[in-house]
PDB file of N, CA and C in Angstrom:
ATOM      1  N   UNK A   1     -44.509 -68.794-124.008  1.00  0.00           N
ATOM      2  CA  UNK A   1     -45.860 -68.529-123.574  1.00  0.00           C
ATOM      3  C   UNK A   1     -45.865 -67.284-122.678  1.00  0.00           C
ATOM      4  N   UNK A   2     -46.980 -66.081-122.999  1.00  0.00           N
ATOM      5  CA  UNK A   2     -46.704 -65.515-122.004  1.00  0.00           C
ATOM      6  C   UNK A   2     -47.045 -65.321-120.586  1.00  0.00           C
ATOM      7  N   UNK A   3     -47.315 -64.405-119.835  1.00  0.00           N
ATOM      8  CA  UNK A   3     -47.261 -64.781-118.434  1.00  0.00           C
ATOM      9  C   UNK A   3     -48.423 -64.114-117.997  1.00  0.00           C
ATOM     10  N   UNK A   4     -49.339 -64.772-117.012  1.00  0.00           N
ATOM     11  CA  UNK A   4     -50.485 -63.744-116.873  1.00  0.00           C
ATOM     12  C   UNK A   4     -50.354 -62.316-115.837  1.00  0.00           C
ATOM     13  N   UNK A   5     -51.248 -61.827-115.958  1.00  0.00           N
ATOM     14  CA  UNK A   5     -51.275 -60.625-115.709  1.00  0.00           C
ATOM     15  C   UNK A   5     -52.587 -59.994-115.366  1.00  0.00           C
ATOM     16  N   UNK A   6     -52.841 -60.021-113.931  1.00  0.00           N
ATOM     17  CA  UNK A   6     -53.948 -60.060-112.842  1.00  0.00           C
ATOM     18  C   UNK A   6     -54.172 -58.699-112.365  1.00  0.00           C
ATOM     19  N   UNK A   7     -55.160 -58.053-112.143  1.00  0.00           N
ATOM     20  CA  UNK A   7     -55.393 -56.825-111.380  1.00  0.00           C
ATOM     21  C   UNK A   7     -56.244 -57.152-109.990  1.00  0.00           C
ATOM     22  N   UNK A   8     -55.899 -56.681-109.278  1.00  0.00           N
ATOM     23  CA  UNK A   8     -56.590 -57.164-107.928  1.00  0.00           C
ATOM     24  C   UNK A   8     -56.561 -55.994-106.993  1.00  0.00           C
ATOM     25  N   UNK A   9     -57.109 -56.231-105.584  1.00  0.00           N
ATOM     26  CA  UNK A   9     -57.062 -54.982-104.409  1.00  0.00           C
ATOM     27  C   UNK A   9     -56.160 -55.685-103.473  1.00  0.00           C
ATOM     28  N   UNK A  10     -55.751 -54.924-102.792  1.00  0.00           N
ATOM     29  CA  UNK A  10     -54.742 -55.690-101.703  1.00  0.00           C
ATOM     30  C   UNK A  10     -55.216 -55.693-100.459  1.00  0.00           C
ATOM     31  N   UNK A  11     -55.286 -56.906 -99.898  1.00  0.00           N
ATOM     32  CA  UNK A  11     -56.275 -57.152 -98.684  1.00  0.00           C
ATOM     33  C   UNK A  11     -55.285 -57.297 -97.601  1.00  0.00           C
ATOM     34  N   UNK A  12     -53.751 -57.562 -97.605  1.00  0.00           N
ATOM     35  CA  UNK A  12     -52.947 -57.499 -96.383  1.00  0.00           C
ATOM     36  C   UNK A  12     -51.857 -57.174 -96.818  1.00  0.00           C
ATOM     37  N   UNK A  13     -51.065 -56.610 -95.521  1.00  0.00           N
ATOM     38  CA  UNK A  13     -49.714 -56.337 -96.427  1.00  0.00           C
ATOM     39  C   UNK A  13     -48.732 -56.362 -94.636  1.00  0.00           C
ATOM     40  N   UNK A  14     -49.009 -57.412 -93.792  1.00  0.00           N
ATOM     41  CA  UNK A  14     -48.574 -57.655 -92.933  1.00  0.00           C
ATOM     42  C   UNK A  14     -46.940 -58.371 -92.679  1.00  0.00           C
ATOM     43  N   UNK A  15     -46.864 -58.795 -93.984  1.00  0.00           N
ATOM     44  CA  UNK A  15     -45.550 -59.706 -94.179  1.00  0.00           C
ATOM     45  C   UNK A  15     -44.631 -59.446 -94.744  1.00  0.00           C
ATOM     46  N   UNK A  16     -43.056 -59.128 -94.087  1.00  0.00           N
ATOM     47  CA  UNK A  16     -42.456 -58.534 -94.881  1.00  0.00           C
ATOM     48  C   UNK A  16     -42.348 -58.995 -96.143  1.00  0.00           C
ATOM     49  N   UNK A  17     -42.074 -57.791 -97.200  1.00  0.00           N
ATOM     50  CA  UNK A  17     -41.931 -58.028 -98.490  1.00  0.00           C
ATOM     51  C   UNK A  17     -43.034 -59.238 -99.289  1.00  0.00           C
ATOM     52  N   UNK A  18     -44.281 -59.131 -98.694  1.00  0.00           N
ATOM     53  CA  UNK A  18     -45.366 -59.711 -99.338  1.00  0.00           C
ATOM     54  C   UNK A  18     -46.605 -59.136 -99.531  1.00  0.00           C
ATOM     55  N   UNK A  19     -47.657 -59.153-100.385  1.00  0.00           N
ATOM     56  CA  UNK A  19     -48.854 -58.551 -99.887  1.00  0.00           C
ATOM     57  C   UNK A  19     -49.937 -59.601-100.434  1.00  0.00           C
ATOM     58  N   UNK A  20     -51.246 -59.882 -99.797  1.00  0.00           N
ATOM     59  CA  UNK A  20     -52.021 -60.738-100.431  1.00  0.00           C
ATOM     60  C   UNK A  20     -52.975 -59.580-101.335  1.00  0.00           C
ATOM     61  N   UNK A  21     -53.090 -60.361-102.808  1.00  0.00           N
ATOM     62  CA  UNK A  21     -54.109 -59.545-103.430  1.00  0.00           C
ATOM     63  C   UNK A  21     -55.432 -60.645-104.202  1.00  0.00           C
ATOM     64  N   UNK A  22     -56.377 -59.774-103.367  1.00  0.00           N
ATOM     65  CA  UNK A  22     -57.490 -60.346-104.054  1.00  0.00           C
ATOM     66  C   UNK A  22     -58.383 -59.886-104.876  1.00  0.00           C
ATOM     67  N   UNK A  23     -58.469 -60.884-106.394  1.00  0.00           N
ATOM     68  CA  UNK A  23     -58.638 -60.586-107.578  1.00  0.00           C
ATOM     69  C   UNK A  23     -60.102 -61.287-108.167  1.00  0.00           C
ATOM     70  N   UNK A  24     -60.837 -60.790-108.507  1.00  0.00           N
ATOM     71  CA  UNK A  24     -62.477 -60.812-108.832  1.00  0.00           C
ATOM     72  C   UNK A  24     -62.836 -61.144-109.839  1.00  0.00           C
ATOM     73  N   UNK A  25     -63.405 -62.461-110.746  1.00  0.00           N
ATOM     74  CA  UNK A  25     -63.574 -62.664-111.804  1.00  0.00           C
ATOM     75  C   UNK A  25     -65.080 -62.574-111.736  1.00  0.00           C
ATOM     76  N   UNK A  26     -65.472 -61.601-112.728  1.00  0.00           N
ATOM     77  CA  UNK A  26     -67.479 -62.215-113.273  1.00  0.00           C
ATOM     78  C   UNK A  26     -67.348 -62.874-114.173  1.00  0.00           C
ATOM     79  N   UNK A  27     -68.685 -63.632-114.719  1.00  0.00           N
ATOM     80  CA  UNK A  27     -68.617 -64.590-115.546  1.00  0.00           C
ATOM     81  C   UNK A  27     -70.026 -64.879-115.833  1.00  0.00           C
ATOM     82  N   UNK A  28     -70.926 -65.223-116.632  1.00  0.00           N
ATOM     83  CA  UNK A  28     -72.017 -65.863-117.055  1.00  0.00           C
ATOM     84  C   UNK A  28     -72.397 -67.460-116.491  1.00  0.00           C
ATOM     85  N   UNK A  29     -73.321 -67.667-115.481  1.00  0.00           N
ATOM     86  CA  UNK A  29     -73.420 -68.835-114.604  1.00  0.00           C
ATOM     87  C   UNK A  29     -74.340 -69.809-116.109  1.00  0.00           C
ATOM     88  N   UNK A  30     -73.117 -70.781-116.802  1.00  0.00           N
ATOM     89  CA  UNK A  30     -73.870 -71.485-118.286  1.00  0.00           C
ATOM     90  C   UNK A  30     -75.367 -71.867-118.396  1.00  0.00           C
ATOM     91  N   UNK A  31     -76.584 -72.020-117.170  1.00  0.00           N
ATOM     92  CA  UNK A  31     -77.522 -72.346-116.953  1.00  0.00           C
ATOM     93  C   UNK A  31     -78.314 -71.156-116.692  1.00  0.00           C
ATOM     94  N   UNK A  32     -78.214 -70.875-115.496  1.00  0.00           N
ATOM     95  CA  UNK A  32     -79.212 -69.679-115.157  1.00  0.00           C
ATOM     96  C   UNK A  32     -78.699 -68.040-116.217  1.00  0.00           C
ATOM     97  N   UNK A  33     -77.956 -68.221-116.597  1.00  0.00           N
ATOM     98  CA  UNK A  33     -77.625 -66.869-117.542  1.00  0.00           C
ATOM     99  C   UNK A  33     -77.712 -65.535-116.340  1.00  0.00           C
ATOM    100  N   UNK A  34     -76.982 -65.546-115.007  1.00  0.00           N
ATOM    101  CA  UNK A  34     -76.718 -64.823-113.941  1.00  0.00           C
ATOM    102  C   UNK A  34     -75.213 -64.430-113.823  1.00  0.00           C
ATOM    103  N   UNK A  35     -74.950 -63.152-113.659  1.00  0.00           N
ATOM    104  CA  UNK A  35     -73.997 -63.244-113.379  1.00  0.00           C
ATOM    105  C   UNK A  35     -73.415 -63.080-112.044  1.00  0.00           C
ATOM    106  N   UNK A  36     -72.076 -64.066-111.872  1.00  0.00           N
ATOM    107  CA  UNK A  36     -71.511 -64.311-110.838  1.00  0.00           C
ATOM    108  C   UNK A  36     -70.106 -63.946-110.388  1.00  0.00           C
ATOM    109  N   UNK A  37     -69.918 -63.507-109.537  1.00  0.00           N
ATOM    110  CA  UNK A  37     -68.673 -62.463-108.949  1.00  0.00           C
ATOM    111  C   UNK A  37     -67.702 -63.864-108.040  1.00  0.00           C
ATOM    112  N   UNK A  38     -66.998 -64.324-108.699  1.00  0.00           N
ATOM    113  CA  UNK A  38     -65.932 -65.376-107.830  1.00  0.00           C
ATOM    114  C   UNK A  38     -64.566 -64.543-107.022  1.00  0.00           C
ATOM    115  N   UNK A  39     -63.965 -64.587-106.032  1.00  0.00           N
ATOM    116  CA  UNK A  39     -62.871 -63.979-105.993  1.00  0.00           C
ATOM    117  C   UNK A  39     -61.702 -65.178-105.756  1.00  0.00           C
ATOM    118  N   UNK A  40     -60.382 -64.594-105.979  1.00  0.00           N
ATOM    119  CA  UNK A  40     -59.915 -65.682-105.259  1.00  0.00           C
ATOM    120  C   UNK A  40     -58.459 -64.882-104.739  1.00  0.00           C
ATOM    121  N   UNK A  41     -57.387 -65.462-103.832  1.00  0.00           N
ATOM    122  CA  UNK A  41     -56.503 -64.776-102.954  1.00  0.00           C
ATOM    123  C   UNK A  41     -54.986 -64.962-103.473  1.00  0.00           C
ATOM    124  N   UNK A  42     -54.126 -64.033-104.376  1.00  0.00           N
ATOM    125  CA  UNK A  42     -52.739 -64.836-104.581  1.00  0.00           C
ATOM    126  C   UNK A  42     -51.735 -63.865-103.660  1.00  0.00           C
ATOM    127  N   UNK A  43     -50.901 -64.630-103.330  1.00  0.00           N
ATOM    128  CA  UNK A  43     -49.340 -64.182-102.614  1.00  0.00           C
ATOM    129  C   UNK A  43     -48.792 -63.283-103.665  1.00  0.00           C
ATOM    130  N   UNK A  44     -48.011 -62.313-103.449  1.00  0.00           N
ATOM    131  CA  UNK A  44     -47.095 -61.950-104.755  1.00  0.00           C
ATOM    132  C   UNK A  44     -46.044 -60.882-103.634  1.00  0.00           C
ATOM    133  N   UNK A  45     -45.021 -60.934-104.579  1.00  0.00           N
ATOM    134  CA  UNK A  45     -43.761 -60.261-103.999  1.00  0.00           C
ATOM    135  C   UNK A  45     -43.953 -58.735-104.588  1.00  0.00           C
ATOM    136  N   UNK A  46     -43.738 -58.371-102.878  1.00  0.00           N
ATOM    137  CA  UNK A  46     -43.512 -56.480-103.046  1.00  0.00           C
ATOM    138  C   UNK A  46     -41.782 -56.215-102.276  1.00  0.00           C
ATOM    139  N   UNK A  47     -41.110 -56.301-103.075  1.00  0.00           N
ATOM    140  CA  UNK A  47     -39.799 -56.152-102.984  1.00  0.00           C
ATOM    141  C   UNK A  47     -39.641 -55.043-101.502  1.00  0.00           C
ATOM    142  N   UNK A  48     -40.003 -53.339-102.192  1.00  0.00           N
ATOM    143  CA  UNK A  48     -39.778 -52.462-101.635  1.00  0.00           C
ATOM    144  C   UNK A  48     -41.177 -52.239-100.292  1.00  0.00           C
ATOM    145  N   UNK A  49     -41.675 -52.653-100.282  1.00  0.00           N
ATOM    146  CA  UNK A  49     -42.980 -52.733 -99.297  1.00  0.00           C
ATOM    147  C   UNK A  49     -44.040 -51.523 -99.721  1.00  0.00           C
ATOM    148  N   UNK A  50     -43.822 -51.062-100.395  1.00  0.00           N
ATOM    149  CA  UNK A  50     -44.644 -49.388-101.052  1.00  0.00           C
ATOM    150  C   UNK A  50     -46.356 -49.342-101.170  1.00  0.00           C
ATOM    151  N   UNK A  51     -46.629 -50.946-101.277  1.00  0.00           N
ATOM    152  CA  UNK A  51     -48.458 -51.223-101.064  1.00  0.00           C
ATOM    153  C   UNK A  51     -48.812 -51.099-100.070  1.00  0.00           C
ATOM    154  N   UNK A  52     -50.045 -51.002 -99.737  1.00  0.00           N
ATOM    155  CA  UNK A  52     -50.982 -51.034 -98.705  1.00  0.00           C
ATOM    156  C   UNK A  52     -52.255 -51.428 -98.992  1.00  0.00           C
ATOM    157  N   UNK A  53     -52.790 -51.326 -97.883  1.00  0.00           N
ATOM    158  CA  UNK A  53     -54.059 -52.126 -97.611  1.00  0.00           C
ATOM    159  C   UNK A  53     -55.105 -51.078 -98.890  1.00  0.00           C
ATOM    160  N   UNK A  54     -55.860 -51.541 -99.824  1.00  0.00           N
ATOM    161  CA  UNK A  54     -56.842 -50.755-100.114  1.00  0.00           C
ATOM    162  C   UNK A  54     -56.464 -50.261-101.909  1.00  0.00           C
ATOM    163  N   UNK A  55     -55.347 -50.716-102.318  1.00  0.00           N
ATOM    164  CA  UNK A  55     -54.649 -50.262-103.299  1.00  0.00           C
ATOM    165  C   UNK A  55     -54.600 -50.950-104.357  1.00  0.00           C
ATOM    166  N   UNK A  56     -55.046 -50.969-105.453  1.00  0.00           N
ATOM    167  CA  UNK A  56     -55.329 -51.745-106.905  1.00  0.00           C
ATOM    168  C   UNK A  56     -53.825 -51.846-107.396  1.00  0.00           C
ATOM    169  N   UNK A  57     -53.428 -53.098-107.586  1.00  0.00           N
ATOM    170  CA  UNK A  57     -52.386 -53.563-108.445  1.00  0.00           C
ATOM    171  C   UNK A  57     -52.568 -54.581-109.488  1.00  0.00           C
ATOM    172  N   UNK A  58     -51.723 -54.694-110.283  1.00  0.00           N
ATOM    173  CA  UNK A  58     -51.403 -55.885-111.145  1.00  0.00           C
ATOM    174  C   UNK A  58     -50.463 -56.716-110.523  1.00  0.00           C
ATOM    175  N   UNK A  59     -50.184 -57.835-111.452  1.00  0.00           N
ATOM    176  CA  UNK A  59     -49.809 -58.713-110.728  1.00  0.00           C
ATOM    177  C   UNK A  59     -49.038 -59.851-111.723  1.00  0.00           C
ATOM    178  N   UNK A  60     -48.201 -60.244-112.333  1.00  0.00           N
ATOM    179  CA  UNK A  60     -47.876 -61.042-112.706  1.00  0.00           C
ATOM    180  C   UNK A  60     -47.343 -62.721-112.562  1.00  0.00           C
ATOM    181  N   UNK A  61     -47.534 -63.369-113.144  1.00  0.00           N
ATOM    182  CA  UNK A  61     -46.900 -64.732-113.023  1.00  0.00           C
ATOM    183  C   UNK A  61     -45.677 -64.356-113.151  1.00  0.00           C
ATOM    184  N   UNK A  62     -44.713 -65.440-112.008  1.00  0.00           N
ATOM    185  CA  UNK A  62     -43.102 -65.958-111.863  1.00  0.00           C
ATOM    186  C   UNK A  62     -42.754 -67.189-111.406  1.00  0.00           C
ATOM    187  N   UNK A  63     -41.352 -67.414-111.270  1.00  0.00           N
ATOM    188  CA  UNK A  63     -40.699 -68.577-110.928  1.00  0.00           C
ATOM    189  C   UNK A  63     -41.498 -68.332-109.181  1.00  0.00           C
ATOM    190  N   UNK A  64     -41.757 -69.861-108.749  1.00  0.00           N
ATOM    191  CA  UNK A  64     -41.920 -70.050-107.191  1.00  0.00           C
ATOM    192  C   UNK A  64     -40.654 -68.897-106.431  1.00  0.00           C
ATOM    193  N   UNK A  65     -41.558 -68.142-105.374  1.00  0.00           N
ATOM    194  CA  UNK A  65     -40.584 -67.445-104.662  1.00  0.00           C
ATOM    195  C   UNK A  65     -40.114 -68.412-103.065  1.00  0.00           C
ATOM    196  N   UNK A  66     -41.217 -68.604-103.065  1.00  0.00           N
ATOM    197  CA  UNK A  66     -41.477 -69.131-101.222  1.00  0.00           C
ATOM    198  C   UNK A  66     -42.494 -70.838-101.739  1.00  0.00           C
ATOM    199  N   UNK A  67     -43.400 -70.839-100.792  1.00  0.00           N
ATOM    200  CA  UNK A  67     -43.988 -72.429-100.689  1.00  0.00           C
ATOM    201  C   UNK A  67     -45.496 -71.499-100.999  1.00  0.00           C
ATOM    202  N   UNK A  68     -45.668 -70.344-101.040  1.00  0.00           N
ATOM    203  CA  UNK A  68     -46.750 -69.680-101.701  1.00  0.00           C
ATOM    204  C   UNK A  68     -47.111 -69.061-102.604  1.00  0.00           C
ATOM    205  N   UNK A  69     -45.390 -67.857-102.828  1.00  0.00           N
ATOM    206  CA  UNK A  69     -45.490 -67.072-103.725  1.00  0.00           C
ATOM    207  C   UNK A  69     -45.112 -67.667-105.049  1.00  0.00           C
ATOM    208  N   UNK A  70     -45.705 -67.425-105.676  1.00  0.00           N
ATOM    209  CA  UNK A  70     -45.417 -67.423-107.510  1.00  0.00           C
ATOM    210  C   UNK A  70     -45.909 -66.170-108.207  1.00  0.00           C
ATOM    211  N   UNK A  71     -46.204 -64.558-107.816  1.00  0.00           N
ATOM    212  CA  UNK A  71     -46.900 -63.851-108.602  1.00  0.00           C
ATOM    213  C   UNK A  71     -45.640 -62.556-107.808  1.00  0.00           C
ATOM    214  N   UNK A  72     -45.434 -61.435-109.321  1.00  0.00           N
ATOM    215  CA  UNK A  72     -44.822 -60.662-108.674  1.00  0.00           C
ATOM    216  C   UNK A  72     -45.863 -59.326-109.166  1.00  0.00           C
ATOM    217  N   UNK A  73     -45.280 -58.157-107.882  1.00  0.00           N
ATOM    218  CA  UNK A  73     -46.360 -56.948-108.471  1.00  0.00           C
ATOM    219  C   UNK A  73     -45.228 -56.182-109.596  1.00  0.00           C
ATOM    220  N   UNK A  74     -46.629 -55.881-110.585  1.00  0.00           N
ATOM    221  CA  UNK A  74     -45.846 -55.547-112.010  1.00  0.00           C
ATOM    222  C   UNK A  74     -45.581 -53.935-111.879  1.00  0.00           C
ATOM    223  N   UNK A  75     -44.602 -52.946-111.776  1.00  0.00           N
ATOM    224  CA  UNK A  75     -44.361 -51.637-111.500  1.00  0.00           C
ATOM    225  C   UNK A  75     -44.296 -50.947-112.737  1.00  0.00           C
ATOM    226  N   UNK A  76     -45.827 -50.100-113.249  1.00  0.00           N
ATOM    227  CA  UNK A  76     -45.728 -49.419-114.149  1.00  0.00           C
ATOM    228  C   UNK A  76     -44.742 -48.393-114.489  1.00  0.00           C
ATOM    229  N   UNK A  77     -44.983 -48.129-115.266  1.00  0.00           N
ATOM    230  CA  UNK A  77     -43.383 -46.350-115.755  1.00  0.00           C
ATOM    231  C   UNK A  77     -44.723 -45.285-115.516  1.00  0.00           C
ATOM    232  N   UNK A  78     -45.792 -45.497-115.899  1.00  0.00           N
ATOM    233  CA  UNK A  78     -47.015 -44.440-115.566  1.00  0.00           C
ATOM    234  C   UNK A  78     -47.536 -43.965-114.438  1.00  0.00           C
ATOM    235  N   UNK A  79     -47.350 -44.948-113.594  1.00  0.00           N
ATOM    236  CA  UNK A  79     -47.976 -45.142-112.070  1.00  0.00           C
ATOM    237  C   UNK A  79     -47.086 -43.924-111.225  1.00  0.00           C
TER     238      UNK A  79
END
């Protein structure tokens, strides 16, 4: 199965070798036909610390790192 693969902004990057990124889904509300902006907050491992606050990444699913992390940031060849 493969593994997902999230784009998000990075809202902290206070912890070593971690950064929180928060990632924005819209969607069609099934009743009112509105659309609605959900966000929500994942942990993911930044090995080399190179993010910062303000910076669009991806993000992949992994094995549990910590008691939070399960998502690592995915390092393009383009970027």
């Amino acid at each position: 199965m493969p593994k997902r693969i999230l784009t998000g902004t990075v809202t902290s990057d206070k912890n070593e070798q971690t950064i929180t990124v928060s990632v924005e889904r819209r969607f069609k509300h099934p009743l009112l036909q509105k659309t609605v902006r959900k966000s929500k907050k994942y942990r993911a491992h930044d090995a080399d610390n190179t993010f910062k606050v303000g910076d669009t990444v991806r993000i992949q699913e992994c094995a549990p790192i910590s008691k939070t992390k399960r998502w690592t940031v995915v390092v393009d060849a383009t970027a």
